[in-house]
C-alpha atoms as a PDB file:
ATOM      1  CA  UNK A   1       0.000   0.000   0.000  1.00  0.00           C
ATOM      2  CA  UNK A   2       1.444   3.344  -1.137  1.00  0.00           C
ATOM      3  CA  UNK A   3       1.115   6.689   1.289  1.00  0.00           C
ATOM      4  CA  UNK A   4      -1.721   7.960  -1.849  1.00  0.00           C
ATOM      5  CA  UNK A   5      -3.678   5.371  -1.166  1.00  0.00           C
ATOM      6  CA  UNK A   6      -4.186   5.632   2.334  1.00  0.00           C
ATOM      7  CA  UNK A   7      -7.636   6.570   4.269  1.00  0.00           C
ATOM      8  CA  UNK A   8      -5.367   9.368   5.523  1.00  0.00           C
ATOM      9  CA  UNK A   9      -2.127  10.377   3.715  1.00  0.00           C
ATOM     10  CA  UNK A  10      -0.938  12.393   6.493  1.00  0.00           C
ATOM     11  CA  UNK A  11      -0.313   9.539   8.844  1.00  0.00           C
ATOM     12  CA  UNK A  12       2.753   8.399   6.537  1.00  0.00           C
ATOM     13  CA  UNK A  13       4.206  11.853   7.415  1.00  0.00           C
ATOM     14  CA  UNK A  14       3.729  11.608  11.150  1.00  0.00           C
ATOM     15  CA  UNK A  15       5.077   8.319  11.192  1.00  0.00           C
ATOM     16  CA  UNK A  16       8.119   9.473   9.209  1.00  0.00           C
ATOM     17  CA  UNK A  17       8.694  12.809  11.708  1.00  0.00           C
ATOM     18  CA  UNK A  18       8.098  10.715  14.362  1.00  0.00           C
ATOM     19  CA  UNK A  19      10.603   8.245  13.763  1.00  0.00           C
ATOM     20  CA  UNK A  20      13.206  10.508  13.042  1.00  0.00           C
ATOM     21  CA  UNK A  21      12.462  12.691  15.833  1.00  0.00           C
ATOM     22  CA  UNK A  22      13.330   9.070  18.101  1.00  0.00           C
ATOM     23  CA  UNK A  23      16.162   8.348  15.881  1.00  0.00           C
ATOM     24  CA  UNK A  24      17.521  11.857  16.139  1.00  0.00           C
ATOM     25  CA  UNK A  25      17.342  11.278  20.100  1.00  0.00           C
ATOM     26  CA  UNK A  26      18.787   7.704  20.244  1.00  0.00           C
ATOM     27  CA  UNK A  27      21.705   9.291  18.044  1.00  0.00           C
ATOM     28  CA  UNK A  28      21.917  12.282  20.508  1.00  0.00           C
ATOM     29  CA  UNK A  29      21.749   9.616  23.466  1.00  0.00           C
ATOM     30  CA  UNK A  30      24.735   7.499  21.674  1.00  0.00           C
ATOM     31  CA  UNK A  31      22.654   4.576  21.382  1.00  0.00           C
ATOM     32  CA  UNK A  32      22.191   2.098  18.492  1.00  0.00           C
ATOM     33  CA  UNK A  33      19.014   3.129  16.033  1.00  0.00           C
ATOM     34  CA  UNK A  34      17.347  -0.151  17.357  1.00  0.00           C
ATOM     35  CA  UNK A  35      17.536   0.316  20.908  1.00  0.00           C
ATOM     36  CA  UNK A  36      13.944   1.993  20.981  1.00  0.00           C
ATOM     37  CA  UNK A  37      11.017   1.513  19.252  1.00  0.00           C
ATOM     38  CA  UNK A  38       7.584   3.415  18.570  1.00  0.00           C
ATOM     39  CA  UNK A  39       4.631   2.121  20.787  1.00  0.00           C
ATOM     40  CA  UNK A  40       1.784   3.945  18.514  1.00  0.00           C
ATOM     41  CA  UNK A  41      -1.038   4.958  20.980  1.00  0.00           C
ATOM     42  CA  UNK A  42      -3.879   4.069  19.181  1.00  0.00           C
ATOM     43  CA  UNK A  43      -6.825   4.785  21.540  1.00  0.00           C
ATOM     44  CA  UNK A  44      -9.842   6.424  20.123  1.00  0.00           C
ATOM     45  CA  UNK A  45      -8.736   5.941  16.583  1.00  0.00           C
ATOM     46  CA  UNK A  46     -10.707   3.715  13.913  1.00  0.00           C
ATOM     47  CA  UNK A  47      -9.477   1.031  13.074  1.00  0.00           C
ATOM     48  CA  UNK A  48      -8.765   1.837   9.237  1.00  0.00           C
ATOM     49  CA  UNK A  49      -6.361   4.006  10.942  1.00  0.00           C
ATOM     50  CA  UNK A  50      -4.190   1.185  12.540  1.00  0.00           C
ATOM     51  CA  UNK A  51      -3.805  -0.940   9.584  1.00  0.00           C
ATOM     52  CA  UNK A  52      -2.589   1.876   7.481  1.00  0.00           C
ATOM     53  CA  UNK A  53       0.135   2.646   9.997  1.00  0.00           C
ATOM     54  CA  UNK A  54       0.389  -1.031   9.964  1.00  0.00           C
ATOM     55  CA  UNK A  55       1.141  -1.185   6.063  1.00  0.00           C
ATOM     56  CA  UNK A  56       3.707   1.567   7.029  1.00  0.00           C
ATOM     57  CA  UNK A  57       6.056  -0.926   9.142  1.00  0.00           C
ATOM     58  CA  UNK A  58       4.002   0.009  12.242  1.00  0.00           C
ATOM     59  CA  UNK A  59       4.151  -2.838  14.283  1.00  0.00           C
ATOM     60  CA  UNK A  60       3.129  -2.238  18.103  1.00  0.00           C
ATOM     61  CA  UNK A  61       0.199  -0.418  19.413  1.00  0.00           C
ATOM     62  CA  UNK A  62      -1.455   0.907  22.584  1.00  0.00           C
ATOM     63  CA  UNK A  63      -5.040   0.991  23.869  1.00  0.00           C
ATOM     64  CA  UNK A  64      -6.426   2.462  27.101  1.00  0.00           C
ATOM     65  CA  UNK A  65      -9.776   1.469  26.967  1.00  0.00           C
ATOM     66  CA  UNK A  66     -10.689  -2.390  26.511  1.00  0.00           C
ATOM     67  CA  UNK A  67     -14.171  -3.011  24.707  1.00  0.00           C
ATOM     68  CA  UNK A  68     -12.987  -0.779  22.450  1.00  0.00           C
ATOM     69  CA  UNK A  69      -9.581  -2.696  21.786  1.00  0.00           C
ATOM     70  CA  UNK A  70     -11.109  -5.499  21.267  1.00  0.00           C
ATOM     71  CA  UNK A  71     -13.215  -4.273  18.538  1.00  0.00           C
ATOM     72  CA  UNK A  72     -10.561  -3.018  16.905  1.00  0.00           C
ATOM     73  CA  UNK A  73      -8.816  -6.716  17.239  1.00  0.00           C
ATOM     74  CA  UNK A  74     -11.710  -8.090  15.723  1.00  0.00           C
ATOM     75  CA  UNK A  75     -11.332  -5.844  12.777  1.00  0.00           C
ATOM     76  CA  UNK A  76      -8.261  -6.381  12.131  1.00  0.00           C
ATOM     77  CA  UNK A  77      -7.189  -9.990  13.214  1.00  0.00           C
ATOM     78  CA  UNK A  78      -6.119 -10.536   9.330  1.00  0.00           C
ATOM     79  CA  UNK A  79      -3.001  -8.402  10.010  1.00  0.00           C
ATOM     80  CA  UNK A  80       0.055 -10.501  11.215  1.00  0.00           C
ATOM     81  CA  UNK A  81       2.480  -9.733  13.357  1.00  0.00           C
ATOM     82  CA  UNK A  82       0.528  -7.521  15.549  1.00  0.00           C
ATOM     83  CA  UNK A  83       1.719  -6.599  18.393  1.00  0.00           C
ATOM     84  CA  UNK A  84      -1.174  -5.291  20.630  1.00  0.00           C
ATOM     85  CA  UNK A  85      -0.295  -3.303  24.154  1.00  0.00           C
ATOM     86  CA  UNK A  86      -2.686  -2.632  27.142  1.00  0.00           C
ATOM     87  CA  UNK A  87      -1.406   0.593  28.720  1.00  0.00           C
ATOM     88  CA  UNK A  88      -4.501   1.948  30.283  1.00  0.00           C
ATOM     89  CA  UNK A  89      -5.672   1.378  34.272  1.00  0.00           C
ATOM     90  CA  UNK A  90      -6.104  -2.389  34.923  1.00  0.00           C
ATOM     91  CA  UNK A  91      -9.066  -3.346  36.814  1.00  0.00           C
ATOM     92  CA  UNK A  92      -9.975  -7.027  38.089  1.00  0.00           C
ATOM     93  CA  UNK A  93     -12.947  -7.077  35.339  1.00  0.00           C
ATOM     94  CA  UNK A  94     -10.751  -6.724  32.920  1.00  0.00           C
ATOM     95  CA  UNK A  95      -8.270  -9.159  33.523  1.00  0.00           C
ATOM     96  CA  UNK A  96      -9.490 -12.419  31.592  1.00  0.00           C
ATOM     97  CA  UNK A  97      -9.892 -10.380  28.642  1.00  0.00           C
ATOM     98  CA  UNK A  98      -6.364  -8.567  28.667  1.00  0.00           C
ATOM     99  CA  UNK A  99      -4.925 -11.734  29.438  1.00  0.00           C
ATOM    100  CA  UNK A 100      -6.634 -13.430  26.377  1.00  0.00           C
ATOM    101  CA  UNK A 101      -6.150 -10.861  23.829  1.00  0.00           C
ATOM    102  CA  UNK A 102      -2.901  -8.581  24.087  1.00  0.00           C
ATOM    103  CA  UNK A 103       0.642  -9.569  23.707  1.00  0.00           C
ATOM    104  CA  UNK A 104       1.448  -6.735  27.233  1.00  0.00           C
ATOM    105  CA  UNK A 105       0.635  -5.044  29.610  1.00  0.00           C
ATOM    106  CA  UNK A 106       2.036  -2.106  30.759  1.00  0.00           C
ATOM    107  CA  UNK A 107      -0.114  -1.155  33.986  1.00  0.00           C
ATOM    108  CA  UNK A 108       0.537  -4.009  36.647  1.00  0.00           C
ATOM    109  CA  UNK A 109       0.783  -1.883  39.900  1.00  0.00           C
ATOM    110  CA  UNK A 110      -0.320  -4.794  42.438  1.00  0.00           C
ATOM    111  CA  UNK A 111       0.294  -8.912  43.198  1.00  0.00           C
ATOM    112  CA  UNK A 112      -3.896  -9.339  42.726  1.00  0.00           C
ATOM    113  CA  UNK A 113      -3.934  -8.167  39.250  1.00  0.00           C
ATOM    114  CA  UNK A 114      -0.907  -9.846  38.129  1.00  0.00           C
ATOM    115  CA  UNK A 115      -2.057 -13.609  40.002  1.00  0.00           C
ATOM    116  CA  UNK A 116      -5.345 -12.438  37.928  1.00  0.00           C
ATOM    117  CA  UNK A 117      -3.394 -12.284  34.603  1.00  0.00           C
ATOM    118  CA  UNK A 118      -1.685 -15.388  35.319  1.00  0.00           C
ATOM    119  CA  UNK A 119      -4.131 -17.434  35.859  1.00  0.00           C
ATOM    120  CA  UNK A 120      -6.153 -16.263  33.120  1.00  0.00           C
ATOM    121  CA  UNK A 121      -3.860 -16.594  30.340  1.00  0.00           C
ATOM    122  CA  UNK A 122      -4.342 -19.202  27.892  1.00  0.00           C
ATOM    123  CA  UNK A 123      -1.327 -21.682  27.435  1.00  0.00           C
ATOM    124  CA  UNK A 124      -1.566 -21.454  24.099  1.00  0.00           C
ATOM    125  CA  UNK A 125      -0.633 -17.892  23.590  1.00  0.00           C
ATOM    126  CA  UNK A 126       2.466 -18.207  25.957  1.00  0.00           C
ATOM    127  CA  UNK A 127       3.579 -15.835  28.587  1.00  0.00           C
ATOM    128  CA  UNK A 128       2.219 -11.875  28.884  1.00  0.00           C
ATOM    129  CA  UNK A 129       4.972  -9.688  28.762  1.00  0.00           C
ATOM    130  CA  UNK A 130       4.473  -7.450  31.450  1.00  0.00           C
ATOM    131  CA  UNK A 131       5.871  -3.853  33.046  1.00  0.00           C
ATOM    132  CA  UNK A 132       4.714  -2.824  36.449  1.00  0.00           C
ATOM    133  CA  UNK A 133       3.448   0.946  36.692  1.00  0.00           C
ATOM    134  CA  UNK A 134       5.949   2.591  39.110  1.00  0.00           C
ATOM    135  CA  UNK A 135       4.096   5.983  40.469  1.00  0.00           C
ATOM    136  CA  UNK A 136       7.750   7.568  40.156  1.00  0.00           C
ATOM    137  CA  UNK A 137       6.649  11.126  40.730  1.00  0.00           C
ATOM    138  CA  UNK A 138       4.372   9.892  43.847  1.00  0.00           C
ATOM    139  CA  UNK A 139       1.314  11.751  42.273  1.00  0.00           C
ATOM    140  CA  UNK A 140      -1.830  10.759  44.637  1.00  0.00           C
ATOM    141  CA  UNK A 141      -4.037  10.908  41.725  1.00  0.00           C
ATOM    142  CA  UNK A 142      -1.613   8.513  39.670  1.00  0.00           C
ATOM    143  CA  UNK A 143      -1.585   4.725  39.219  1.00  0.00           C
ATOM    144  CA  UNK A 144       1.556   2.589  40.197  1.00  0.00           C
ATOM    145  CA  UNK A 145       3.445   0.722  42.968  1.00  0.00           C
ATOM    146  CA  UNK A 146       6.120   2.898  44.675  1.00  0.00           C
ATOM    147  CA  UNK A 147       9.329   2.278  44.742  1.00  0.00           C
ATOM    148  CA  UNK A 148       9.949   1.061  47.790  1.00  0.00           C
ATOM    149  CA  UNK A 149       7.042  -1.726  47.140  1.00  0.00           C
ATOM    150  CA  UNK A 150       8.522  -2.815  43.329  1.00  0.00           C
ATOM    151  CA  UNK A 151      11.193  -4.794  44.762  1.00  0.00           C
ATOM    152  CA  UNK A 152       8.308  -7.239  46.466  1.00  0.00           C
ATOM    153  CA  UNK A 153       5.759  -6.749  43.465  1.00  0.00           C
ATOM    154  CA  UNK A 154       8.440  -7.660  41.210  1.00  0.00           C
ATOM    155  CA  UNK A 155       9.676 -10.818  43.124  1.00  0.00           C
ATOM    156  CA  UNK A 156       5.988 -11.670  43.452  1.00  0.00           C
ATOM    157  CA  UNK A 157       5.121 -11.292  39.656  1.00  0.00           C
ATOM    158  CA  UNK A 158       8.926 -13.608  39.075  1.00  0.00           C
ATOM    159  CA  UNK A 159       6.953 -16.567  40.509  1.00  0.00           C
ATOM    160  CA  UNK A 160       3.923 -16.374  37.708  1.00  0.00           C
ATOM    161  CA  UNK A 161       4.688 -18.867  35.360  1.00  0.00           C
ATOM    162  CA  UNK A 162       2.007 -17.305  32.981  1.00  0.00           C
ATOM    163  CA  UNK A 163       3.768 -13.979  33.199  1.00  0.00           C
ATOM    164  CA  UNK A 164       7.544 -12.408  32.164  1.00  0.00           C
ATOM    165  CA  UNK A 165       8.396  -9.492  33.896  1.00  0.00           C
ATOM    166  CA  UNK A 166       9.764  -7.491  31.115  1.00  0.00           C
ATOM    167  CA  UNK A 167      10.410  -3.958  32.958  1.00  0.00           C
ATOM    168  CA  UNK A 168       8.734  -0.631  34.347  1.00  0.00           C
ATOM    169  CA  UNK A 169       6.214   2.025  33.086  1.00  0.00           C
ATOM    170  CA  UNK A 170       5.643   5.441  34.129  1.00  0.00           C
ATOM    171  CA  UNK A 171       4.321   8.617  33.333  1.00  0.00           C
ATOM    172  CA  UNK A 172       5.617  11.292  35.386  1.00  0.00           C
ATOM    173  CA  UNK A 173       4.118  14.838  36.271  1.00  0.00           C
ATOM    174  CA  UNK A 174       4.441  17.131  33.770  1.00  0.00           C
ATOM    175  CA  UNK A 175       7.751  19.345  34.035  1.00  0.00           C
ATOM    176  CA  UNK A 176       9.414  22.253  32.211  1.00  0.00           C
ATOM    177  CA  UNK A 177      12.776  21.718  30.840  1.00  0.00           C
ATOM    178  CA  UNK A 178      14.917  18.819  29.595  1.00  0.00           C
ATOM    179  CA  UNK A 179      16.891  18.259  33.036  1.00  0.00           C
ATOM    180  CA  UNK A 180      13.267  18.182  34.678  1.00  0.00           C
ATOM    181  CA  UNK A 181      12.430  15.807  32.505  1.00  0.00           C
ATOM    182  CA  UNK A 182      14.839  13.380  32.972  1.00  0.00           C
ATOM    183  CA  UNK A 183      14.807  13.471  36.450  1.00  0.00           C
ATOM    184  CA  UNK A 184      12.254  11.064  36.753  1.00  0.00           C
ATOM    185  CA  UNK A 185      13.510   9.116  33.900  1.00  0.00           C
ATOM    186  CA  UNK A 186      16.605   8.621  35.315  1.00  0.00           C
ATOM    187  CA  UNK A 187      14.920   7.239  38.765  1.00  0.00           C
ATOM    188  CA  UNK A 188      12.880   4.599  36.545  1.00  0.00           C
ATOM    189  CA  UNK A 189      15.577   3.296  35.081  1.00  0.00           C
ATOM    190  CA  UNK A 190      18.243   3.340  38.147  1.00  0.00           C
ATOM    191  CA  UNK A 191      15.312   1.298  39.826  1.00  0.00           C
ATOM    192  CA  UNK A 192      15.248  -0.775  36.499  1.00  0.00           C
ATOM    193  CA  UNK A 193      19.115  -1.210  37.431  1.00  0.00           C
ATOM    194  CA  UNK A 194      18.688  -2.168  41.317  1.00  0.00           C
ATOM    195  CA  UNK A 195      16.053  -4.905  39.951  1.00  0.00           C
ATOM    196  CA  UNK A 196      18.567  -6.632  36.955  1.00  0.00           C
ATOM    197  CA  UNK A 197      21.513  -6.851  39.744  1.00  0.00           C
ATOM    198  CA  UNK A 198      18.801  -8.437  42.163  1.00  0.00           C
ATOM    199  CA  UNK A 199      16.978 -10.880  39.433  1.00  0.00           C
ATOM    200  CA  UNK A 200      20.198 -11.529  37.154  1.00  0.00           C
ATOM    201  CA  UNK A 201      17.913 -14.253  35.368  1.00  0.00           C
ATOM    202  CA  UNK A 202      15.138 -12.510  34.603  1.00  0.00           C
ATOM    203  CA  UNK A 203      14.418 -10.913  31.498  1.00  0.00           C
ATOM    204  CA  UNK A 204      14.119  -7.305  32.716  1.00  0.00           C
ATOM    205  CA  UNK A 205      15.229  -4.881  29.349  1.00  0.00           C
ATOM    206  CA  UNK A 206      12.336  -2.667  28.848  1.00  0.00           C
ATOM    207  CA  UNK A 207      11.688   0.651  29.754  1.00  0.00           C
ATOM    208  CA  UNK A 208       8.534   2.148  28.689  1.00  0.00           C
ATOM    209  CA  UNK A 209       8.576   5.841  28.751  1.00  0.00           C
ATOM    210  CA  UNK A 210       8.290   8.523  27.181  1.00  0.00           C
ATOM    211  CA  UNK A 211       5.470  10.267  25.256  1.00  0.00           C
ATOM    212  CA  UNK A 212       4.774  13.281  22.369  1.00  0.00           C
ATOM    213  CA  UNK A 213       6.206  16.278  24.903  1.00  0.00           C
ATOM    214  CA  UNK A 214       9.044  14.288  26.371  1.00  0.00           C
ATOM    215  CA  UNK A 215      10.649  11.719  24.233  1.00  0.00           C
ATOM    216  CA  UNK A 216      14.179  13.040  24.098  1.00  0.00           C
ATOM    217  CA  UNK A 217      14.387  12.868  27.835  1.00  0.00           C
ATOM    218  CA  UNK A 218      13.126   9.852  28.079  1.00  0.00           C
ATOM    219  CA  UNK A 219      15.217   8.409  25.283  1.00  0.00           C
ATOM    220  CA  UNK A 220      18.358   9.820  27.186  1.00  0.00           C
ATOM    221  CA  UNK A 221      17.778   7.968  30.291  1.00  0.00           C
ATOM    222  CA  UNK A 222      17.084   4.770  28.897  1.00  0.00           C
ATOM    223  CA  UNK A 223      13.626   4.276  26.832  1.00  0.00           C
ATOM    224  CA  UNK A 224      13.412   1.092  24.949  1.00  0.00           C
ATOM    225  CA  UNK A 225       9.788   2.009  24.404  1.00  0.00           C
ATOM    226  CA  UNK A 226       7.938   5.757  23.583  1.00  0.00           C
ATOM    227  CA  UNK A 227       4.369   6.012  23.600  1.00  0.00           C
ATOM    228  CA  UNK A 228       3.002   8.422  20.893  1.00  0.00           C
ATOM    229  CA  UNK A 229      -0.251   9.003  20.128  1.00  0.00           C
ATOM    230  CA  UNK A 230      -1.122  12.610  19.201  1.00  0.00           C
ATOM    231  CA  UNK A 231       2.186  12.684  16.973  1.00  0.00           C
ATOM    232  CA  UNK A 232       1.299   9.889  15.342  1.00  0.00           C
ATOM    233  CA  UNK A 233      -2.609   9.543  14.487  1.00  0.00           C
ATOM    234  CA  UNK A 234      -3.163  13.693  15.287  1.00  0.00           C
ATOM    235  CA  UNK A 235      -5.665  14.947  17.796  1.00  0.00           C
ATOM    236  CA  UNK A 236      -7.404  12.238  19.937  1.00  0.00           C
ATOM    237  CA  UNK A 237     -11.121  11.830  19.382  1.00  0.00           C
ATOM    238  CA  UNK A 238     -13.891  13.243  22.213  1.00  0.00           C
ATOM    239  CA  UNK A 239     -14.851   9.634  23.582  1.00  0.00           C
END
């Protein structure tokens, strides 16, 4: 499929800034072009949307909001290699279906929803990758274990045979300025650190962080995965 003869044209452009905006910060950041990739935050848009940026090398995508995911999987469950992403709050209602129907999660914040996930996941899809939500500016409106908890949630979710811990999420207050940006950053991933040196054999490499306003901080410290949605698909739909 060429960029003229997609429903809309302009996402080949927004896909093409956006990855060189993350490939100008990986370069900036002296790491390889393939240490991060592009989680496209698909929430809210149709799914004709998805499978052009799939036909544009698009691979991984994020939804918040579940019944409408799963539409969207319906929809488009002729597209292979797929890589779906739950990033939005995590409730105990919605565990079977996350646990059936997306490849992570990026929002385990306690040992109830991850048992949940684990024992809800079919064996034939293998293990959920999953990233426990740190609350890493301690925000008392925000979701996420704090830090001095992830050492015990993360031990906890080790034991899950259904599950593998892949890393940490966050999304920290809003701040002005690339040093106050990365000050949060940095604390993610240093507690990323402190959990590799205590579980040498698990699989802990991903960082998921990052979004439209802060990616080059984020990619600094350490992002393996940026979550863009605006830049990508343009202005999210009212809901």
């Amino acid at each position: 499929m060429t960029a003229s003869s997609l429903s809309n044209p302009s996402l080949d452009e927004s896909l093409v800034t956006a990855r060189g905006r993350l490939a100008t910060a990986l370069a900036e950041a002296g790491r390889p072009d393939q240490d991060a990739r592009l989680l496209a935050v698909s929430k809210t848009k149709p799914a004709k949307m998805i499978r052009d940026a799939w036909h544009l090398d698009q691979r991984d995508f994020g939804e918040n909001y579940l019944q409408e995911a799963l539409a969207k999987q319906a929809e488009l469950a002729d597209l292979p290699d797929i890589v779906w992403h739950f990033i939005g709050p995590l409730q105990s209602n919605k565990t079977r279906d996350v646990a059936e129907h997306f490849d992570w999660v990026h929002s385990v914040d306690r040992e109830k929803i991850a048992r949940r996930l684990n024992d809800q996941r079919p064996e034939a899809c293998g293990p959920l990758n999953v990233c426990l939500q740190v609350n890493i500016s301690d925000e008392p409106s925000k979701s996420g274990v704090n830090l001095n908890e992830l050492p015990s949630l993360a031990e906890a979710v080790l034991t899950m045979p259904a599950l593998r811990l892949r890393g940490l999420m966050a999304i920290p207050a809003q701040a002005e300025g690339l040093d106050a940006q990365r000050r949060p950053f940095a604390r993610l991933r240093d507690a990323l650190q402190a959990l590799q040196q205590r579980f040498p054999e698990a699989p802990l490499d991903t960082l998921s962080m990052g979004m439209s306003a802060d990616l080059e901080a984020a990619v600094l410290e350490g992002a393996t995965l940026v979550r863009l949605g605006t830049a990508i698909f343009g202005e999210r739909d009212t809901r």
